[in-house]
N, C-alpha and C. Protein backbone atom coordinates (compact mmCIF):
# COMPACT_ATOMS: atom_id res chain seq x y z
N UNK A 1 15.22 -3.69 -37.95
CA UNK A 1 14.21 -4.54 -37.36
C UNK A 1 12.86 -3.89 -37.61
N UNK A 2 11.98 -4.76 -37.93
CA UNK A 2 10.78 -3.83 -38.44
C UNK A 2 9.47 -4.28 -37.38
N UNK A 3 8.83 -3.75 -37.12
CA UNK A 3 7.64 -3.64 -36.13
C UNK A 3 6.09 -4.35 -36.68
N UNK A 4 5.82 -5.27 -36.33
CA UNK A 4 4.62 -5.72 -36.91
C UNK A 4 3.31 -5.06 -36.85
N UNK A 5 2.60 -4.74 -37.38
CA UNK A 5 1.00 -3.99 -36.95
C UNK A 5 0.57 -4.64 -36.06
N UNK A 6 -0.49 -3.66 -35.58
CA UNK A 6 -1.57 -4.56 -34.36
C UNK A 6 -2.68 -3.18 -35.00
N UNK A 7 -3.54 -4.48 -35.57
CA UNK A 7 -4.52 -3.52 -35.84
C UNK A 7 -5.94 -3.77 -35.25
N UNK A 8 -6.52 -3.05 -34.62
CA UNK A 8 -7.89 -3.40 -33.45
C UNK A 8 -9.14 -4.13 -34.32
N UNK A 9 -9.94 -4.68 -32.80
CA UNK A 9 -11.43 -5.09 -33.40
C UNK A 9 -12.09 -4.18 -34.42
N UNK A 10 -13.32 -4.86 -34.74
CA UNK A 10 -13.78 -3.84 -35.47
C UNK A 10 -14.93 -3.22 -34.03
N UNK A 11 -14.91 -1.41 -34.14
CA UNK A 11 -15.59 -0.80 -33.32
C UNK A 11 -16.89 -1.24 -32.95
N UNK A 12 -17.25 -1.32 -31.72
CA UNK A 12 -19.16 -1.34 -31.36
C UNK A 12 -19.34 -0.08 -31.24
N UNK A 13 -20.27 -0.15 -31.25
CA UNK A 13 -20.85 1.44 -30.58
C UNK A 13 -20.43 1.82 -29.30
N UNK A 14 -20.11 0.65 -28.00
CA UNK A 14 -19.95 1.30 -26.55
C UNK A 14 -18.77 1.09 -26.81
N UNK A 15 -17.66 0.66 -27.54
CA UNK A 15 -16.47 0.58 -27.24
C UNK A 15 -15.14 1.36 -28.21
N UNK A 16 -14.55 2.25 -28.02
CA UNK A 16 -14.10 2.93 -28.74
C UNK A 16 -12.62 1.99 -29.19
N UNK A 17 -12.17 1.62 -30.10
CA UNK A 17 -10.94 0.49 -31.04
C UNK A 17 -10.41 1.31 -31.82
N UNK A 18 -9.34 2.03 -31.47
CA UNK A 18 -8.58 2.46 -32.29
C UNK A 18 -7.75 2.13 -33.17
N UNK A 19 -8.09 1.86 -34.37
CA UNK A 19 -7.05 1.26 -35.79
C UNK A 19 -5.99 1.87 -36.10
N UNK A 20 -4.93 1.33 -36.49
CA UNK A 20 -3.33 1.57 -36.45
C UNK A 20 -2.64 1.00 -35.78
N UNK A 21 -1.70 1.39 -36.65
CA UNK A 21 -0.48 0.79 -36.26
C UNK A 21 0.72 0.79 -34.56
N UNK A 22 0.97 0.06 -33.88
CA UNK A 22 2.02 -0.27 -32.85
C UNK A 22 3.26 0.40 -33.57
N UNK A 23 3.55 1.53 -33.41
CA UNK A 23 5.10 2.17 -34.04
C UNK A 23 5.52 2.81 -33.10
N UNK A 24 7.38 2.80 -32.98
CA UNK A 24 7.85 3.72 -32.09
C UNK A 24 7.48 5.12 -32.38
N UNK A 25 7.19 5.86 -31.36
CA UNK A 25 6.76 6.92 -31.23
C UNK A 25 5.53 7.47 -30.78
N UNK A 26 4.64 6.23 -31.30
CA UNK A 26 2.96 6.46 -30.58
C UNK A 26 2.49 6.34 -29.07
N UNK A 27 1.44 6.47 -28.94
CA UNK A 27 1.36 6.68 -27.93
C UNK A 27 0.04 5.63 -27.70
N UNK A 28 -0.02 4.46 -26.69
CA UNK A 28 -0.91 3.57 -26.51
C UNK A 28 -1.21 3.26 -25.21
N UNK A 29 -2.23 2.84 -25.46
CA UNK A 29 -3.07 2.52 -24.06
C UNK A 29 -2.98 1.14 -23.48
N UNK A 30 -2.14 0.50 -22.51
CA UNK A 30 -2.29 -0.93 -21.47
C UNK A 30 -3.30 -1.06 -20.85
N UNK A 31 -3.91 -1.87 -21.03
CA UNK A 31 -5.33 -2.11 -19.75
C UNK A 31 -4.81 -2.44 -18.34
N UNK A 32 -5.11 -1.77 -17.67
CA UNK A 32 -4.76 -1.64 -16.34
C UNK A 32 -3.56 -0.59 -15.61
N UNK A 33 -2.92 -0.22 -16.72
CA UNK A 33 -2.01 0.79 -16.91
C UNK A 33 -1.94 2.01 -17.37
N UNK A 34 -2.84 2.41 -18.23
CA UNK A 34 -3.23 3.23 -18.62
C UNK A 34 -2.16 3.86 -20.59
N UNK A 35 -2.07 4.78 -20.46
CA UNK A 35 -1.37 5.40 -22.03
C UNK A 35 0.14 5.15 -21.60
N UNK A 36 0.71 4.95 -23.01
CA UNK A 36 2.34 4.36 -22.62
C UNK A 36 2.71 5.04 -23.73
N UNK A 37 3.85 5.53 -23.57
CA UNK A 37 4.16 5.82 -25.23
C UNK A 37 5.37 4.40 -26.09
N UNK A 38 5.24 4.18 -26.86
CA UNK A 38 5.91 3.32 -27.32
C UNK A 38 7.30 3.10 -28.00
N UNK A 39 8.35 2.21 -27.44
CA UNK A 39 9.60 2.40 -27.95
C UNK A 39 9.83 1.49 -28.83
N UNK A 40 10.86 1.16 -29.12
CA UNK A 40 11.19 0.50 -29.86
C UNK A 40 11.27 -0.86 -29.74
N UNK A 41 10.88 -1.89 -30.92
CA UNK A 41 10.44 -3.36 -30.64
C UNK A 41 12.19 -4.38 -30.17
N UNK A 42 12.01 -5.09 -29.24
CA UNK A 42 13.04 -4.89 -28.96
C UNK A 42 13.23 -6.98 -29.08
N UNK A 43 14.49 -7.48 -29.03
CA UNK A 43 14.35 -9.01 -29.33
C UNK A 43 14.94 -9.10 -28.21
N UNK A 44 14.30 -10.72 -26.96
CA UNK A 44 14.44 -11.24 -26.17
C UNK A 44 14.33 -12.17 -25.92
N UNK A 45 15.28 -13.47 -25.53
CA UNK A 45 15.18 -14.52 -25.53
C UNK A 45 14.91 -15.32 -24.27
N UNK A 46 14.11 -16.02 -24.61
CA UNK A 46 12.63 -16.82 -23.84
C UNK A 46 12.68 -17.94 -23.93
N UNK A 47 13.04 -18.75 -22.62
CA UNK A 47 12.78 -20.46 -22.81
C UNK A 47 13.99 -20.70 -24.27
N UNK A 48 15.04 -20.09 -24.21
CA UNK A 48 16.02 -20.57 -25.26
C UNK A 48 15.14 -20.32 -26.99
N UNK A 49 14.20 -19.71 -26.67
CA UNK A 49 13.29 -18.73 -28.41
C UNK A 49 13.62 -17.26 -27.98
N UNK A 50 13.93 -16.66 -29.58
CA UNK A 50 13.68 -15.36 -29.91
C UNK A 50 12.02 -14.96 -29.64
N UNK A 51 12.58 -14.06 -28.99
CA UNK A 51 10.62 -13.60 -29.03
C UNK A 51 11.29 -11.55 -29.39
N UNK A 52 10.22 -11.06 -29.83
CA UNK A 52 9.83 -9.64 -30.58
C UNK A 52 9.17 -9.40 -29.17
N UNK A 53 9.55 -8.04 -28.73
CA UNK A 53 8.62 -7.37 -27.30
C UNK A 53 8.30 -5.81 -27.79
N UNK A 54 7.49 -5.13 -27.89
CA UNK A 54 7.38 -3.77 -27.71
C UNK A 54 7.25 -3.39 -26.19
N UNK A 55 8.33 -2.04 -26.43
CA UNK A 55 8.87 -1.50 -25.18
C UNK A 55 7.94 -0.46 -25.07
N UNK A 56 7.21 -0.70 -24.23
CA UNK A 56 5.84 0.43 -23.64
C UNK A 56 6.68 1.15 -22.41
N UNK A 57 6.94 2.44 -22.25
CA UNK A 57 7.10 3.53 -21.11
C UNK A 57 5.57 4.02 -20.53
N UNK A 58 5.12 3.93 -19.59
CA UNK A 58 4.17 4.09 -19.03
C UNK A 58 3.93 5.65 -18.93
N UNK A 59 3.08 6.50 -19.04
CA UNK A 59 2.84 7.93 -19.12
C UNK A 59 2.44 8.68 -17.69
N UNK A 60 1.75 7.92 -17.02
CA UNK A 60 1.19 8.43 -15.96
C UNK A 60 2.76 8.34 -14.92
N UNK A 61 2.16 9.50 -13.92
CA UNK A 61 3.24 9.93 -12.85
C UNK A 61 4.34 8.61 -12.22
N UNK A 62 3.64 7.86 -11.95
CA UNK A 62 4.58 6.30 -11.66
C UNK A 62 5.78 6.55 -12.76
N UNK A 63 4.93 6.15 -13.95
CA UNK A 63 5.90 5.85 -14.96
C UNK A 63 6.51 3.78 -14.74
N UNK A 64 7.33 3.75 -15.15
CA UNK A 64 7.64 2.43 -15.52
C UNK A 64 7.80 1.88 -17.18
N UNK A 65 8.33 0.74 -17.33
CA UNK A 65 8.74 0.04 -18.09
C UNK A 65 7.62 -1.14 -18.29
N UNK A 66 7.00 -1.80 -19.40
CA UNK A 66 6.43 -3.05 -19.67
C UNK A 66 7.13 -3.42 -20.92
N UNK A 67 7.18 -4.87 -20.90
CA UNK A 67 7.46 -5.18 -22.19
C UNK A 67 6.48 -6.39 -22.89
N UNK A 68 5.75 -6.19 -23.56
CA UNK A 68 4.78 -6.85 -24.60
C UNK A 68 5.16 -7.73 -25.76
N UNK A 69 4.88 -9.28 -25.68
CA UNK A 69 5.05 -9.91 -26.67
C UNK A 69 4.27 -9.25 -28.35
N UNK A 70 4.99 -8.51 -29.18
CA UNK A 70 4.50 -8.36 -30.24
C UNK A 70 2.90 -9.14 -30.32
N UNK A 71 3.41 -10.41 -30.82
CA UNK A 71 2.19 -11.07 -31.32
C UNK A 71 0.66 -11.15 -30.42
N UNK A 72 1.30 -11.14 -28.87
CA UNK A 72 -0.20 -10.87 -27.93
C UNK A 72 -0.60 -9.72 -27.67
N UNK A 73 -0.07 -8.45 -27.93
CA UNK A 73 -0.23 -7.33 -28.05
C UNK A 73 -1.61 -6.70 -28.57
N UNK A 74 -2.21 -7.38 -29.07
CA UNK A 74 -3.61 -7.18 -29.82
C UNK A 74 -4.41 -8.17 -28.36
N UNK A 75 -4.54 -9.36 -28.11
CA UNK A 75 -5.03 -9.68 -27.18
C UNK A 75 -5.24 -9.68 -25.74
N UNK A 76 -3.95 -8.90 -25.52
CA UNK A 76 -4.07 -8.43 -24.15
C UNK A 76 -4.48 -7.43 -24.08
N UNK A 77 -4.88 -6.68 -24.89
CA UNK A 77 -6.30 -5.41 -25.22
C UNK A 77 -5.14 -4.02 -25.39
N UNK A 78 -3.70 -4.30 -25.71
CA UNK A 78 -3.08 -2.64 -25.78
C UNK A 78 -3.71 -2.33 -27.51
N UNK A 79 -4.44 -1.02 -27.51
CA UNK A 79 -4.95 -0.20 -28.15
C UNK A 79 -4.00 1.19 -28.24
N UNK A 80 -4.07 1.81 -29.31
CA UNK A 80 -4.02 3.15 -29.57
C UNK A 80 -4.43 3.60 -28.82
N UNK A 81 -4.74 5.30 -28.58
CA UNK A 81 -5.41 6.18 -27.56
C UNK A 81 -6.43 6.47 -28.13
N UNK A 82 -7.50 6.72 -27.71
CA UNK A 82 -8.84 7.55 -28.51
C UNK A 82 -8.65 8.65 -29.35
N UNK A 83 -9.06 8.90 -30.43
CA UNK A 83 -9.23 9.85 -30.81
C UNK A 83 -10.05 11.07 -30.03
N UNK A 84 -9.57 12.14 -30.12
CA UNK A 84 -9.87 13.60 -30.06
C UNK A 84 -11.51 14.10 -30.18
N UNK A 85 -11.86 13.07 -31.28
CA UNK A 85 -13.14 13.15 -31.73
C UNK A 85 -14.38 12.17 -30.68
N UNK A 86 -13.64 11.04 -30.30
CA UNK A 86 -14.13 10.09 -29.93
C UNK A 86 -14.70 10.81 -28.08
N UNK A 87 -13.98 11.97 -27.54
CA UNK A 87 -13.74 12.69 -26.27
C UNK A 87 -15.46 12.92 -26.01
N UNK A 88 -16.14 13.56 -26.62
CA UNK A 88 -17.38 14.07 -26.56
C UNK A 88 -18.57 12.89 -25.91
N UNK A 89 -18.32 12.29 -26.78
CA UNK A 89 -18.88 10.71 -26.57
C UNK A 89 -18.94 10.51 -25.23
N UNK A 90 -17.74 10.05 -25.00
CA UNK A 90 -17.31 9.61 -23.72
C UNK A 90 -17.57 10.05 -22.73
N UNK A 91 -17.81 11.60 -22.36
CA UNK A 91 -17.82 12.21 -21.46
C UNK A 91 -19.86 11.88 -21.37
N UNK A 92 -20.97 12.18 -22.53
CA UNK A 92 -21.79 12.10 -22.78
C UNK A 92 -22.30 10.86 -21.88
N UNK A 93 -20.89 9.83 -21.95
CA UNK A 93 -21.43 8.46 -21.19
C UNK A 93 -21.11 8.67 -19.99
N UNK A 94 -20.51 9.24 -19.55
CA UNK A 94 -20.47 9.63 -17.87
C UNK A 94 -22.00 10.46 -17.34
N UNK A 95 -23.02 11.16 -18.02
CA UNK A 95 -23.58 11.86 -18.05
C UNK A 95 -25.15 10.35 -17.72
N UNK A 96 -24.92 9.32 -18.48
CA UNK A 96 -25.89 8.76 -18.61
C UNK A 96 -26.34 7.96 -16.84
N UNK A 97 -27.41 7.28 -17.01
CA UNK A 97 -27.26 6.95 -15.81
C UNK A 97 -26.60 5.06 -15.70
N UNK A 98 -25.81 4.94 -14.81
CA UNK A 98 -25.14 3.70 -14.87
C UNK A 98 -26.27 2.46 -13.70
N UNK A 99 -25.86 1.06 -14.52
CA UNK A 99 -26.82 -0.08 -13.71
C UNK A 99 -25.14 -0.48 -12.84
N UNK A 100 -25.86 -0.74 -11.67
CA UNK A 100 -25.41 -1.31 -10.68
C UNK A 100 -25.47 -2.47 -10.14
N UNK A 101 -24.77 -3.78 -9.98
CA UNK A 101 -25.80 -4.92 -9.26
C UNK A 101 -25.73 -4.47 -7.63
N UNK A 102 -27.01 -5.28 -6.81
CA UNK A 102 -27.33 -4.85 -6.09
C UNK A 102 -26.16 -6.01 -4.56
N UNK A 103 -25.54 -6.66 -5.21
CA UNK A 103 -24.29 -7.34 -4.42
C UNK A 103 -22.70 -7.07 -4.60
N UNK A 104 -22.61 -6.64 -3.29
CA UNK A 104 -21.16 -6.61 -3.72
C UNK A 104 -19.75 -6.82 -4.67
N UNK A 105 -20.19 -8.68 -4.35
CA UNK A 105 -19.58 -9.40 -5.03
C UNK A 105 -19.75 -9.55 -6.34
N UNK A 106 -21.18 -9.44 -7.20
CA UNK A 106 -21.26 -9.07 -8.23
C UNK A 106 -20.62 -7.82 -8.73
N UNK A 107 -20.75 -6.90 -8.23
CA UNK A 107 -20.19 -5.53 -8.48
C UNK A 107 -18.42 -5.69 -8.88
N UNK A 108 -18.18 -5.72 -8.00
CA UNK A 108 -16.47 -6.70 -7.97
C UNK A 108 -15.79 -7.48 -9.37
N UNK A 109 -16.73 -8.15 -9.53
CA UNK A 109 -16.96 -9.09 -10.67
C UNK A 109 -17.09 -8.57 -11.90
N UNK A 110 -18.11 -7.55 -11.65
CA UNK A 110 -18.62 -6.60 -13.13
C UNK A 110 -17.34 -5.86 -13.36
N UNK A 111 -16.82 -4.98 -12.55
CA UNK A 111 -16.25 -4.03 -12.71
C UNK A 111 -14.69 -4.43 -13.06
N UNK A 112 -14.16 -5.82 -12.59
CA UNK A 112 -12.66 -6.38 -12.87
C UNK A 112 -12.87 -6.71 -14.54
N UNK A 113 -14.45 -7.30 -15.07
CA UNK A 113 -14.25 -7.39 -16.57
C UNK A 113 -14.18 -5.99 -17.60
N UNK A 114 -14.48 -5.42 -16.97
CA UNK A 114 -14.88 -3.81 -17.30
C UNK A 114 -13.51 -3.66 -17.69
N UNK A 115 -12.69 -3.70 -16.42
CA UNK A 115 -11.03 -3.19 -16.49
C UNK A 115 -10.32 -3.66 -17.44
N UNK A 116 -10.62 -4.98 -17.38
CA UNK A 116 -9.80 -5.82 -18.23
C UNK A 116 -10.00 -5.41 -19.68
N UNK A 117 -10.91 -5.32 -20.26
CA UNK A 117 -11.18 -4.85 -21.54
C UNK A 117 -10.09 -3.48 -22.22
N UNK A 118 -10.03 -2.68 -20.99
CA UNK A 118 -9.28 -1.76 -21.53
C UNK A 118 -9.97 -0.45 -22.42
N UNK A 119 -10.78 -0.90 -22.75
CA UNK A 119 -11.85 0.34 -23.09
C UNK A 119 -12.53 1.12 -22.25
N UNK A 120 -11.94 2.93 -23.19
CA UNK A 120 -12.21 3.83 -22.02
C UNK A 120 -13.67 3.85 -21.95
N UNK A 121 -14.72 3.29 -22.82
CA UNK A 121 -15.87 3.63 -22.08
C UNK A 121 -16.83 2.62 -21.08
N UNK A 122 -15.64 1.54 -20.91
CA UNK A 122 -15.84 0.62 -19.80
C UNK A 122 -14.96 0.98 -18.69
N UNK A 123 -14.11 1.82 -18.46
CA UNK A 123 -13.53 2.62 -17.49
C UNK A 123 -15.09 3.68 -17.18
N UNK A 124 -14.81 4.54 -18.27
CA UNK A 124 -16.51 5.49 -18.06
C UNK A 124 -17.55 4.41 -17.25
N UNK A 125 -18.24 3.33 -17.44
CA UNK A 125 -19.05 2.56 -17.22
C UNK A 125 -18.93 2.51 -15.41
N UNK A 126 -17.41 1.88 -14.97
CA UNK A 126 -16.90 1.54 -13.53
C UNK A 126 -17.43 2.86 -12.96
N UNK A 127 -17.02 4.21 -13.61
CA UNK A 127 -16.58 5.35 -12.83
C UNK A 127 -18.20 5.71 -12.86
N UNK A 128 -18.73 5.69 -13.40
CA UNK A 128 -20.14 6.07 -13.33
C UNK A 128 -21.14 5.32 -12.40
N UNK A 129 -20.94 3.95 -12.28
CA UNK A 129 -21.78 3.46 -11.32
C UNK A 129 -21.32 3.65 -10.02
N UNK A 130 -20.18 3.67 -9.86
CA UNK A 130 -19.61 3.60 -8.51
C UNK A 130 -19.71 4.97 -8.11
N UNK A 131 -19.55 6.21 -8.63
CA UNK A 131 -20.01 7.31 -8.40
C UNK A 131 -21.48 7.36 -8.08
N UNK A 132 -22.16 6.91 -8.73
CA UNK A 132 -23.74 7.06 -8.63
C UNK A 132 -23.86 6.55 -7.45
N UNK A 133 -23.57 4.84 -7.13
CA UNK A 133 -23.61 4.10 -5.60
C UNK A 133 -23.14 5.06 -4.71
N UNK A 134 -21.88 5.88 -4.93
CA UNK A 134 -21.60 6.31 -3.78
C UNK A 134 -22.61 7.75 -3.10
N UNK A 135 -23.07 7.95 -3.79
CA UNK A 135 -24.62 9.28 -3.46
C UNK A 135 -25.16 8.32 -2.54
N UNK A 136 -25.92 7.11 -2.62
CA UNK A 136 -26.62 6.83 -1.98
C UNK A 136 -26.39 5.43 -0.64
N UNK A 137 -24.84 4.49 -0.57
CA UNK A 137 -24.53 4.18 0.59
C UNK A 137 -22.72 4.72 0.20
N UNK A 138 -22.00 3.64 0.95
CA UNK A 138 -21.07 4.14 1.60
C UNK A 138 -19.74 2.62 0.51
N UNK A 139 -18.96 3.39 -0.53
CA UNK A 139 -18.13 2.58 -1.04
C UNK A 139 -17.37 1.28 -0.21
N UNK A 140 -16.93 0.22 -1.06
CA UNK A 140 -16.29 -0.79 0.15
C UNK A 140 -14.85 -0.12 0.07
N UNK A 141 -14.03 -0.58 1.04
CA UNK A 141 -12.75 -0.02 0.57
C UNK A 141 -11.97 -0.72 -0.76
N UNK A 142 -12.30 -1.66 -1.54
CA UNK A 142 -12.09 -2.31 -2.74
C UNK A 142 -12.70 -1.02 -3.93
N UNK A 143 -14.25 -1.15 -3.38
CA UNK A 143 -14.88 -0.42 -4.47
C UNK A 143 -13.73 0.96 -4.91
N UNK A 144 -14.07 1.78 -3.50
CA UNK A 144 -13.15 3.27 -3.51
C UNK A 144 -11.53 2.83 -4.32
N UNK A 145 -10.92 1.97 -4.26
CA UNK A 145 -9.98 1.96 -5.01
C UNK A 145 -10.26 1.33 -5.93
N UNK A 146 -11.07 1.17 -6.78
CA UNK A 146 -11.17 0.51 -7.96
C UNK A 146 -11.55 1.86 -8.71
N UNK A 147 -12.62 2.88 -7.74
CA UNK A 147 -12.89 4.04 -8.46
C UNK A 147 -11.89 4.66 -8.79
N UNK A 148 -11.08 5.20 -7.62
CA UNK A 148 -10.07 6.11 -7.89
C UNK A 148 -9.10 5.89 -9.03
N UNK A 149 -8.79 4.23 -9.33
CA UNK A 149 -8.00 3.86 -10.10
C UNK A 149 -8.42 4.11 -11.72
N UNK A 150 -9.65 3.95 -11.97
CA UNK A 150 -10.49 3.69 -13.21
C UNK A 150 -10.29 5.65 -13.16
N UNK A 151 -10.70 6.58 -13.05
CA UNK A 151 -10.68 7.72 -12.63
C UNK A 151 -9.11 7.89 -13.07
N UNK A 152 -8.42 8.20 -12.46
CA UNK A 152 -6.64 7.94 -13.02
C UNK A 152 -6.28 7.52 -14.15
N UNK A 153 -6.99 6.37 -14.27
CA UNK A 153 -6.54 6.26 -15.71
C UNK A 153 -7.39 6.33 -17.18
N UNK A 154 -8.35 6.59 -16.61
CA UNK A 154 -9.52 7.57 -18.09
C UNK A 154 -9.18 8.83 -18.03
N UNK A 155 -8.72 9.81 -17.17
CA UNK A 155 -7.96 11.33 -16.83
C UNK A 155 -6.75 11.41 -17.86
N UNK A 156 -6.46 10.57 -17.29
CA UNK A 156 -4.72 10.45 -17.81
C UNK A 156 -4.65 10.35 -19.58
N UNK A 157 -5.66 8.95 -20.14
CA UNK A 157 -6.22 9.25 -21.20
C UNK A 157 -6.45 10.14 -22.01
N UNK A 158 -7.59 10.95 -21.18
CA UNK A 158 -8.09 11.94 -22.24
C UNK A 158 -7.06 13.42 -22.13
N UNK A 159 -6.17 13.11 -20.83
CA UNK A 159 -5.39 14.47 -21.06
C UNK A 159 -4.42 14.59 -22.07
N UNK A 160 -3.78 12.92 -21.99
CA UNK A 160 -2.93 13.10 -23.25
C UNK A 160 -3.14 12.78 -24.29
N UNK A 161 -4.76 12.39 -24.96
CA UNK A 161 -5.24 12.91 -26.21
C UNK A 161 -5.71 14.49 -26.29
N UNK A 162 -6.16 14.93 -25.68
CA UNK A 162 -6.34 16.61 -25.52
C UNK A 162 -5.67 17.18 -25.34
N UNK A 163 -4.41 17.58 -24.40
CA UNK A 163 -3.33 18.18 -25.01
C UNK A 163 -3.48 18.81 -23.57
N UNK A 164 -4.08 18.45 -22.88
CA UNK A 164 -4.78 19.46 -21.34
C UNK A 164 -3.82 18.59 -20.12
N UNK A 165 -3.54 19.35 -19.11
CA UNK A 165 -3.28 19.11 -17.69
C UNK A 165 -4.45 17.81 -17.38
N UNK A 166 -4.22 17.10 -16.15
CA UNK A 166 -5.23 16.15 -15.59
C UNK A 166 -6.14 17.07 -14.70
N UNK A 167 -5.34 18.69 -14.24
CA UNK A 167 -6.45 18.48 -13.31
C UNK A 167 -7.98 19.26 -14.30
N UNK A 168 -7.42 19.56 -15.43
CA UNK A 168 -8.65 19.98 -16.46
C UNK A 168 -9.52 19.21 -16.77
N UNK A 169 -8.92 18.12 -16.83
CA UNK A 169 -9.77 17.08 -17.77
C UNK A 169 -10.35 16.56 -16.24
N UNK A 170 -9.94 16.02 -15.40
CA UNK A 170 -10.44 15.99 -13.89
C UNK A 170 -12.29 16.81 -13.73
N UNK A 171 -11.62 18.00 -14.18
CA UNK A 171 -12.87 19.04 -13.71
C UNK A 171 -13.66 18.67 -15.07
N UNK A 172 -12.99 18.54 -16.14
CA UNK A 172 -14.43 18.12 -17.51
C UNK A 172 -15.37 16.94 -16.49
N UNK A 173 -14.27 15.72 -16.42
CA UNK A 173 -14.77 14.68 -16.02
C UNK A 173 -16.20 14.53 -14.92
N UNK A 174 -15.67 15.67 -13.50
CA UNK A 174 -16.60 15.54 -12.22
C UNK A 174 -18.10 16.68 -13.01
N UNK A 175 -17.27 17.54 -13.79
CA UNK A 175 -19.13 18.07 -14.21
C UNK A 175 -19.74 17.30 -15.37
N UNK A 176 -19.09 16.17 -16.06
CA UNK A 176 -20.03 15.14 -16.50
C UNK A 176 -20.67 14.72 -15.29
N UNK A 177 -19.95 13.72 -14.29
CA UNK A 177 -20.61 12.99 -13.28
C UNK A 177 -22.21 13.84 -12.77
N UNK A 178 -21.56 15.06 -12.51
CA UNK A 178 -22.80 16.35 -12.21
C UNK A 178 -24.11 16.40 -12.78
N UNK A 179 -23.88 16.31 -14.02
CA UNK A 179 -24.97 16.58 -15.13
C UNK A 179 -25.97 15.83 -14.70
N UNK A 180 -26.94 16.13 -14.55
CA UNK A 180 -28.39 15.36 -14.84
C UNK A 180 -28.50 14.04 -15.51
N UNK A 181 -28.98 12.86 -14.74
CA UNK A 181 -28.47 11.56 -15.10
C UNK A 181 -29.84 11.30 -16.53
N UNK A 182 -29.07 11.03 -17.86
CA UNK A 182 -30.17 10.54 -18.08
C UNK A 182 -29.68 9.19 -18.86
N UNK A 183 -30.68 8.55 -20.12
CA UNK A 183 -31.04 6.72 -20.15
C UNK A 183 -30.03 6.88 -21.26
């Protein structure tokens, strides 16, 4: 049985798209889930159709099982992991200073499209404003778990492209937040 490619957008500048291939053995990123490593494409029948699924194992401590229609696999935003190279960047964008809207409910709003995308530097983006807001009032209890979650799973990310523990990349992460905010 052979595995079809899923090969990404082409890169922007804020959004890091990792090109390559969906193969057993790699290791990929679910939006909302974070890095999975990938098994083998597996056939399941649907509404009386064959359908193709890649078997994603989830990486982070939970762990779990997803299974992904091959062909939507590119549209439901599962990506490769960042490159190694791409790490510097990223952290650089935690460093910058993040826009906030000044309503809740906007905020809410901003930050669920953020997620959805699946790109770690729209995870960076969530974790940066909501960090910044939280210096100066008091998180909603939505917000605080939207942080912690976005946080978890950009950690989790860059630990298992770096080769590092979470609580390392944890401590890279909070002395970006630290750094001197700049544009």
């Amino acid at each position: 049985m052979s595995a079809r490619v899923l090969e990404g957008s082409p890169a922007s500048d804020r959004r890091a798209r990792s090109r390559g291939a969906l193969t057993t053995g790699n290791k990929a990123v679910y939006p909302g889930q974070g890095p999975c490593r990938i098994g083998p494409v597996v056939k399941r029948v649907v509404d009386a159709g064959v359908m193709m699924f890649y078997h994603l194992t989830v990486l982070d401590d939970n762990r779990g099982d997803l299974f992904v229609p091959v062909e939507k696999a590119r549209s439901i935003g599962v990506r490769l992991l960042m490159k190694k190279s791409e790490i510097p960047g990223l952290l650089a964008h935690l460093k910058k200073s993040a826009k906030t809207a000044d309503n809740w409910k906007q905020r809410a709003t901003d930050n669920l499209k953020l997620f959805a995308s699946g790109s770690p530097y729209d995870l960076a983006e969530v974790i940066a404003s909501l960090t910044e807001l939280s210096v100066t009032r008091s998180l909603t209890l939505g917000e605080s778990g939207t942080l912690g979650r976005a946080r978890r799973l950009l950690i989790c990310e860059i630990s298992e492209v770096m080769g590092e523990t979470k609580a390392a990349v944890e401590d890279q992460v909070d002395r970006a937040l630290r750094a001197p905010k700049g544009k």
